[in-house]
Protein backbone atom coordinates (compact mmCIF):
# COMPACT_ATOMS: atom_id res chain seq x y z
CA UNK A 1 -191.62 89.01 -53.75
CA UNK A 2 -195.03 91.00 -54.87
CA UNK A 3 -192.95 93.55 -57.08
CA UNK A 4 -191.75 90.43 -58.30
CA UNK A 5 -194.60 88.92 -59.33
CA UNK A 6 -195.80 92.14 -60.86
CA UNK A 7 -193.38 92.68 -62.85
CA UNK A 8 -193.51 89.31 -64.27
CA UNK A 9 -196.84 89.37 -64.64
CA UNK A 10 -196.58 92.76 -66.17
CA UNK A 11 -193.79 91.24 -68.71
CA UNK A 12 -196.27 88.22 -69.20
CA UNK A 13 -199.31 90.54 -70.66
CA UNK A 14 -196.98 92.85 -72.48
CA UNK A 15 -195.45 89.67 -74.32
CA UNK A 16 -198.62 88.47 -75.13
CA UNK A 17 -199.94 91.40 -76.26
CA UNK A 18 -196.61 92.19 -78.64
CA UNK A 19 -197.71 88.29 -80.30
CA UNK A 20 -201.22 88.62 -80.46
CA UNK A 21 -200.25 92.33 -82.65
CA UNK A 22 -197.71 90.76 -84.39
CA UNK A 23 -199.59 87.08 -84.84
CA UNK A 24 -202.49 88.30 -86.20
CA UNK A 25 -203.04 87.96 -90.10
CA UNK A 26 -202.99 91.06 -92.36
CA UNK A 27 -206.62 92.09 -93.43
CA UNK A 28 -207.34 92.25 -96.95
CA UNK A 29 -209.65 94.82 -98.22
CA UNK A 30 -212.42 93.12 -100.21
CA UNK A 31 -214.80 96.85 -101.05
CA UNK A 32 -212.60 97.92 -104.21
CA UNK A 33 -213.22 97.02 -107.54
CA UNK A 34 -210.57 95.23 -110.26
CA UNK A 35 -210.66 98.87 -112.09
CA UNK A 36 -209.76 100.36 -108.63
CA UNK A 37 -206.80 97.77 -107.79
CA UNK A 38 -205.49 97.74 -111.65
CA UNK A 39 -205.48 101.56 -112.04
CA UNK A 40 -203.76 101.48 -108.52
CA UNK A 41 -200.98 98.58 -110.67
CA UNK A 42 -200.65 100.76 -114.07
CA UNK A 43 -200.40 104.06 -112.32
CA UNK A 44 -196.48 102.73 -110.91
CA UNK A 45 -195.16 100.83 -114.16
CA UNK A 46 -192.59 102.52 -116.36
CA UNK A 47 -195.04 102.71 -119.57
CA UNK A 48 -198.15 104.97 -120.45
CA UNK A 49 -199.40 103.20 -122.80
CA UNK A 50 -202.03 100.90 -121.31
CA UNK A 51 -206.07 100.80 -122.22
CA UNK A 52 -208.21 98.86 -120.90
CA UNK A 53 -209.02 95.82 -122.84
CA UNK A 54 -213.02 95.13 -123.90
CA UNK A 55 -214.40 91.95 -122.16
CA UNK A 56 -214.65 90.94 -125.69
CA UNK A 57 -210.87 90.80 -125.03
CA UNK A 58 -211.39 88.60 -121.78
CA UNK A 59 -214.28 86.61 -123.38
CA UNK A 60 -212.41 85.78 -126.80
CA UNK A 61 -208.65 85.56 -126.56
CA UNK A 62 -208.59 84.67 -122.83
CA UNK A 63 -211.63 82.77 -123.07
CA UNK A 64 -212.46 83.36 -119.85
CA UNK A 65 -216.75 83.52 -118.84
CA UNK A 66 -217.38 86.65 -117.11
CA UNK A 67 -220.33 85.99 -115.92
CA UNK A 68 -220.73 85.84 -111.78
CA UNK A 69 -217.53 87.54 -111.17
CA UNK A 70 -217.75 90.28 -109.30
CA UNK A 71 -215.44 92.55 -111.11
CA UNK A 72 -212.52 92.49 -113.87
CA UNK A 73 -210.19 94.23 -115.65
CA UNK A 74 -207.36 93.58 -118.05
CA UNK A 75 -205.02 96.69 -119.32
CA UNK A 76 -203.15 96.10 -122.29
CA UNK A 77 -200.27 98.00 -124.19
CA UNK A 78 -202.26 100.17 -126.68
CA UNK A 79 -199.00 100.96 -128.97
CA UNK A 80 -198.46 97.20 -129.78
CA UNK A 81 -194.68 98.06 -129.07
CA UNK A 82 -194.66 95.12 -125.99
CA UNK A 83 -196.74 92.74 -124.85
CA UNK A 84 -197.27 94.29 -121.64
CA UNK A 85 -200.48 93.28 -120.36
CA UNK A 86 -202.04 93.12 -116.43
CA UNK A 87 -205.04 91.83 -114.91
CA UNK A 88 -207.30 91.61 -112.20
CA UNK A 89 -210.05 89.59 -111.45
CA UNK A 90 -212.13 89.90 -108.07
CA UNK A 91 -214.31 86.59 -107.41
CA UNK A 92 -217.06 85.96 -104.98
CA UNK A 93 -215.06 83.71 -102.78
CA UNK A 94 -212.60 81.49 -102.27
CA UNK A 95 -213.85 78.67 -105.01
CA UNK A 96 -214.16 80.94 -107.78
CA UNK A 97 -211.06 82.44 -106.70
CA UNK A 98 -208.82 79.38 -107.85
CA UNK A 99 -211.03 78.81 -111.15
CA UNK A 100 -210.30 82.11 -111.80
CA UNK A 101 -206.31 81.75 -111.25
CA UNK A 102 -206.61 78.18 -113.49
CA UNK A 103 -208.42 80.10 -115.94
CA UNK A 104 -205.78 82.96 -116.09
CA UNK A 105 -203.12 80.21 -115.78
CA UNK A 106 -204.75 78.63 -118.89
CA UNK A 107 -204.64 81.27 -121.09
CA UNK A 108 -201.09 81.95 -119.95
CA UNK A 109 -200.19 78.39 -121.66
CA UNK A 110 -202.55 79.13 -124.79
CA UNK A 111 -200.72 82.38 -125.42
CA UNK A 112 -197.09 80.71 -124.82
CA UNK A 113 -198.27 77.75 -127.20
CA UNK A 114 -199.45 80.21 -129.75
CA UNK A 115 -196.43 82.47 -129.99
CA UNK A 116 -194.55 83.37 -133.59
CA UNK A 117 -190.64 82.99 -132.70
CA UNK A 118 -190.58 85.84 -135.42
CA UNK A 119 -192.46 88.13 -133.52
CA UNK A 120 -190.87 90.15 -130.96
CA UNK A 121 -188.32 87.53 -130.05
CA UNK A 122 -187.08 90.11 -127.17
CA UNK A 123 -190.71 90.16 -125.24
CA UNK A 124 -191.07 86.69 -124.85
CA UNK A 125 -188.96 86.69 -121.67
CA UNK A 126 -192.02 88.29 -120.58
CA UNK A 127 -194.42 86.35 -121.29
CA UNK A 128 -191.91 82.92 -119.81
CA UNK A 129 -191.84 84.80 -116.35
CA UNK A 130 -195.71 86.01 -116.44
CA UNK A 131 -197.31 85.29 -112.81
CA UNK A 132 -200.24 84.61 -111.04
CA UNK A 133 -200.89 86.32 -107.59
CA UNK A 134 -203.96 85.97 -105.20
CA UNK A 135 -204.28 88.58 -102.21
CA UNK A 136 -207.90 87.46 -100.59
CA UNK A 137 -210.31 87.39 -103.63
CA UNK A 138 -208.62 89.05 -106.00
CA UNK A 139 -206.39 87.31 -108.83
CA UNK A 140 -204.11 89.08 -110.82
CA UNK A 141 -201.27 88.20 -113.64
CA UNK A 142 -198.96 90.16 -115.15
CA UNK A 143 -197.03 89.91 -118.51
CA UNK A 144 -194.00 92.25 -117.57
CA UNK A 145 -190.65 92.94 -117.56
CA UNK A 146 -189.12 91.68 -113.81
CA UNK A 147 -188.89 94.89 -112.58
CA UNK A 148 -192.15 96.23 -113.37
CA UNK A 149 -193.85 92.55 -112.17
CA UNK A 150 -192.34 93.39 -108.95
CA UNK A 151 -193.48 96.25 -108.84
CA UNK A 152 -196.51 95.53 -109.93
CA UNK A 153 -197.66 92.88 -107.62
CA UNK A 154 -196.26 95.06 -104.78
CA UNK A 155 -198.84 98.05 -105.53
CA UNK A 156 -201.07 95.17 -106.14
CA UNK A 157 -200.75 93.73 -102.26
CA UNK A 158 -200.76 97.42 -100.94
CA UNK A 159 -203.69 98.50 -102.72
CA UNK A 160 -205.58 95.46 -101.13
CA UNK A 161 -204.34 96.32 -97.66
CA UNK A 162 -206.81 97.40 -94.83
């Protein structure tokens, strides 16, 4: 009857141990800047022909305020042969983490709303599936075909794990 109750007991803390391992939430790296996590993004997508956008770029056409956010960076095709465009954003905290996706969301809208039908008719599939991902305090979108978005937000969530 002991060995019994030792090897239940034994059973009992190796169980518990196996859910508290498997239970427990994925950390989420918060010491690497946008630049870091985007260059991370751009380095596994099938073109080479991002630059990084000015934050004239962010300020103007995304009209998103810069100021207080800890980091950000938006890459955008420099060949003007797709409208292939990612971004990252890495706010202070949780609050400025969802204006930051409504902001991004926003401009998402303005640029859809804005579109020529003339222009590029076959990259506007791109911009209809863009997306908006948060992994701890770090936004990022991507206008993309849908096997580079996957990909994308893939390296994005590995390059954010601890």
């Amino acid at each position: 009857m002991k060995n019994y109750r030792k090897v239940l007991l034994l059973l009992t803390a190796a169980m518990l141990c196996l859910l508290a391992a498997c239970g427990g939430s994925a950390k989420v790296r918060d010491d690497l800047s946008a630049k870091e996590v985007s260059d991370s993004v751009a380095a596994i997508l099938t073109q080479d022909s991002f630059t990084t956008a000015p934050d004239s770029y962010i300020t103007g056409s995304m009209k998103m305020n810069l100021s207080g956010y800890k980091s950000s960076e938006v890459k955008i095709n420099s060949k003007g042969v797709n409208i292939d465009e990612i971004g990252v954003f890495q706010a202070n905290d949780e609050a400025q983490t969802a204006e930051i996706k409504q902001a991004v969301e926003d401009y998402l809208q303005r640029y859809k709303d804005r579109w020529v039908p003339a222009y590029m008719p076959g990259e506007r599939p791109k911009l209809d599936s863009a997306e908006v991902k948060i992994v701890g305090n770090y936004v990022m979108y991507a206008i993309l075909s849908d096997s580079d978005r996957t990909a994308a937000f893939d390296a994005f969530s590995k390059a954010l794990q601890s």
